[in-house]
C-alpha atoms as a PDB file:
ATOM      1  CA  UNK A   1      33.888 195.316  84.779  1.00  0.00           C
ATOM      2  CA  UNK A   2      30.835 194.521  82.509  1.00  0.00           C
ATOM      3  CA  UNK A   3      29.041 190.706  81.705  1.00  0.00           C
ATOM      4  CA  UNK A   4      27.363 189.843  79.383  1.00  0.00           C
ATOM      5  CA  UNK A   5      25.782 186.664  80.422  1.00  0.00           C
ATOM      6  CA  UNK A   6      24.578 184.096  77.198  1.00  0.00           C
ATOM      7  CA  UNK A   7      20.867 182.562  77.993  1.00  0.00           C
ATOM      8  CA  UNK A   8      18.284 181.084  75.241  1.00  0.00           C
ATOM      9  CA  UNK A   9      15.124 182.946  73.906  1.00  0.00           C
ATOM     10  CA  UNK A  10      12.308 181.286  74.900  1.00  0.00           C
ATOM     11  CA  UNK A  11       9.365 183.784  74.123  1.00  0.00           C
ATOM     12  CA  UNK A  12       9.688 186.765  72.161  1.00  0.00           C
ATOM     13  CA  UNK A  13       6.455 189.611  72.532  1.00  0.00           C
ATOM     14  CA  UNK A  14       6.002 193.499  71.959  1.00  0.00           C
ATOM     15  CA  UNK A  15       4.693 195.061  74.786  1.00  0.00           C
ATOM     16  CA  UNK A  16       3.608 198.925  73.865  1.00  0.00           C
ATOM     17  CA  UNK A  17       6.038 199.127  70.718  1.00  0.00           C
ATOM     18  CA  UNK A  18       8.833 197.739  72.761  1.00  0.00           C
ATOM     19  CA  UNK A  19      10.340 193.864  71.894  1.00  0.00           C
ATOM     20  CA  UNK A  20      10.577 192.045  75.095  1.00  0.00           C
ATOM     21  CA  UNK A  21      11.350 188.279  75.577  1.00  0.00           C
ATOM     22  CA  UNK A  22      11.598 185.713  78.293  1.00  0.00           C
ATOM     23  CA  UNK A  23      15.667 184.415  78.356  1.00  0.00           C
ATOM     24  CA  UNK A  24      16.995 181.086  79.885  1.00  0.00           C
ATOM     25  CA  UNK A  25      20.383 181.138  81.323  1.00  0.00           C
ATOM     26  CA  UNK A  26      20.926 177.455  82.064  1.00  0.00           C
ATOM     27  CA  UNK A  27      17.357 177.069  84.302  1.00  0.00           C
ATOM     28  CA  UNK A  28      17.328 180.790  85.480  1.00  0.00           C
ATOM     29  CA  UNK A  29      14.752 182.638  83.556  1.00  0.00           C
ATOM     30  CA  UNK A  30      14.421 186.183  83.331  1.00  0.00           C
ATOM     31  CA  UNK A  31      12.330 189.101  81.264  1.00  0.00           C
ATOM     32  CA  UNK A  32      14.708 190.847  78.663  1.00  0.00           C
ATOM     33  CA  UNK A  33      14.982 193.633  76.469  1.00  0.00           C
ATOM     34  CA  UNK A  34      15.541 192.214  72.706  1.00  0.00           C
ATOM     35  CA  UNK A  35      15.281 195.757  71.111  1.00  0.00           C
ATOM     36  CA  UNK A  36      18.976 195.302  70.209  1.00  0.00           C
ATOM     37  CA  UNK A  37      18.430 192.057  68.670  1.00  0.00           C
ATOM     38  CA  UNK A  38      15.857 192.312  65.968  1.00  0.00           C
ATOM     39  CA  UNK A  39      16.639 188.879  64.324  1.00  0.00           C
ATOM     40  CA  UNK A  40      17.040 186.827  67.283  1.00  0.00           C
ATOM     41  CA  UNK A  41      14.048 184.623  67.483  1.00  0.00           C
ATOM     42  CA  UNK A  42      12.773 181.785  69.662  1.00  0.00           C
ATOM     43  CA  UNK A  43      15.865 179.605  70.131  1.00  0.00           C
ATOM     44  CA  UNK A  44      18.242 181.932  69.200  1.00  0.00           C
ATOM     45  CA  UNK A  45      21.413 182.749  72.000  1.00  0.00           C
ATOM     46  CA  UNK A  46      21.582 186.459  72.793  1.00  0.00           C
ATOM     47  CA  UNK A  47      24.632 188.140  75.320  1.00  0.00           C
ATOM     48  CA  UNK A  48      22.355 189.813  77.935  1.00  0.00           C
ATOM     49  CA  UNK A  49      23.746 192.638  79.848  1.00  0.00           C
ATOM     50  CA  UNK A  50      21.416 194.393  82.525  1.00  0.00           C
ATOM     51  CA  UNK A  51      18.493 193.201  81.255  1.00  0.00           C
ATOM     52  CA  UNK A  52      19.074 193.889  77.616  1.00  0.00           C
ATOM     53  CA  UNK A  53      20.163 191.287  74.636  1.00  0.00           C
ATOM     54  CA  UNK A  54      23.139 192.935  73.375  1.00  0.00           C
ATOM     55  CA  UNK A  55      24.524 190.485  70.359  1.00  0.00           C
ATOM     56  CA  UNK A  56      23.544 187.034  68.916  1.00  0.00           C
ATOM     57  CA  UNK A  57      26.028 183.775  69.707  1.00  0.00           C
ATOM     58  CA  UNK A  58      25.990 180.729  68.269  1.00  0.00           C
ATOM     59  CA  UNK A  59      25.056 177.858  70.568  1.00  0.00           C
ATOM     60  CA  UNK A  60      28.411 176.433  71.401  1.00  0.00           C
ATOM     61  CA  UNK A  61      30.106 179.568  72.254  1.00  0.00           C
ATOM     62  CA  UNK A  62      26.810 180.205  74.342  1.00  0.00           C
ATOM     63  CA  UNK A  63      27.991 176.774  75.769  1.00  0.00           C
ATOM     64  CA  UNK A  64      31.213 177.162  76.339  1.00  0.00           C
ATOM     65  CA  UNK A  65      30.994 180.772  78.142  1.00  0.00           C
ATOM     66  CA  UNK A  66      28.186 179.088  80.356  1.00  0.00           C
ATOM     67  CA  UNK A  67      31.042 176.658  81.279  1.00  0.00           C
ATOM     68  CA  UNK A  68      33.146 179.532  82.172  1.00  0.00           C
ATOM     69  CA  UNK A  69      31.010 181.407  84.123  1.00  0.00           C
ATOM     70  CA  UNK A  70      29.868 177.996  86.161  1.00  0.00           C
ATOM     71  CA  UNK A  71      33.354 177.472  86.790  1.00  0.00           C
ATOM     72  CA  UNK A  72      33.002 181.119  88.385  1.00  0.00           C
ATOM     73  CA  UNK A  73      29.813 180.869  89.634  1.00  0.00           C
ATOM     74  CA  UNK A  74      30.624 182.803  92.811  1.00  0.00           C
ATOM     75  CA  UNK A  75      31.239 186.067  91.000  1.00  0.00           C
ATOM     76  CA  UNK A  76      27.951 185.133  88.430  1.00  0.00           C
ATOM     77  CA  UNK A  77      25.959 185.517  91.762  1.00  0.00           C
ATOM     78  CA  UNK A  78      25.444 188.903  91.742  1.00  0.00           C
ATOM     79  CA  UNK A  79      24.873 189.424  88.548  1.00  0.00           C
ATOM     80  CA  UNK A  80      21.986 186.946  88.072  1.00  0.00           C
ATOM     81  CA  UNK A  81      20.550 187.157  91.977  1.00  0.00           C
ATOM     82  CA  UNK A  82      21.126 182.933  92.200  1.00  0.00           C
ATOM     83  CA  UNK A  83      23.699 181.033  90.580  1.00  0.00           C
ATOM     84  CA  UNK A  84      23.840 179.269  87.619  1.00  0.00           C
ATOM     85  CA  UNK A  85      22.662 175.871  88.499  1.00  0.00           C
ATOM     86  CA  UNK A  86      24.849 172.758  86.658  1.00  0.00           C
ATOM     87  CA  UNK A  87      24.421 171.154  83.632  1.00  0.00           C
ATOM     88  CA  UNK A  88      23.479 167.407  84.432  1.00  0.00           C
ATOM     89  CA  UNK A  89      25.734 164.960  82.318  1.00  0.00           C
ATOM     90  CA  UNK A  90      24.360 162.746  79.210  1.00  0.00           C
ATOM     91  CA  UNK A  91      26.765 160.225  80.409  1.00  0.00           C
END
């Protein structure tokens, strides 16, 4: 089985011809690959799987397959090293 996990770009630099980027999924940051992703900027949502940005998403599916994958977060484990921590309510 592959995931693809959504996270936020939150720095985007080119490191010896290579576009690299700093991606938050939900408070767990990690260094990513955004070769695959050309147009995804600061603040864009990228599908990362193994350390590379695969495909844009819009923010709510981002959001809603976050939601999924908390619901799961016992099987997101492994694929992340810590689990993805909860999002805190507005209400």
């Amino acid at each position: 089985m592959c995931l693809g996990i959504p996270g936020r770009i939150v720095d985007v630099r080119e490191e010896a011809g290579l576009r690299t980027g700093t991606v938050d999924f939900g408070g767990v940051r990690r260094e990513v690959c955004l070769a695959y992703t050309p147009d995804a900027g600061v603040g864009a949502y990228v599908v990362v799987h193994v350390g590379f940005a695969i495909a844009r998403v819009d923010e709510a599916e981002a959001e809603r397959t976050l939601e999924v994958l908390r619901a799961m977060a016992d099987a997101v484990t492994g694929e992340l090293g810590e689990p993805l921590p909860r999002r805190e309510s507005a209400d």
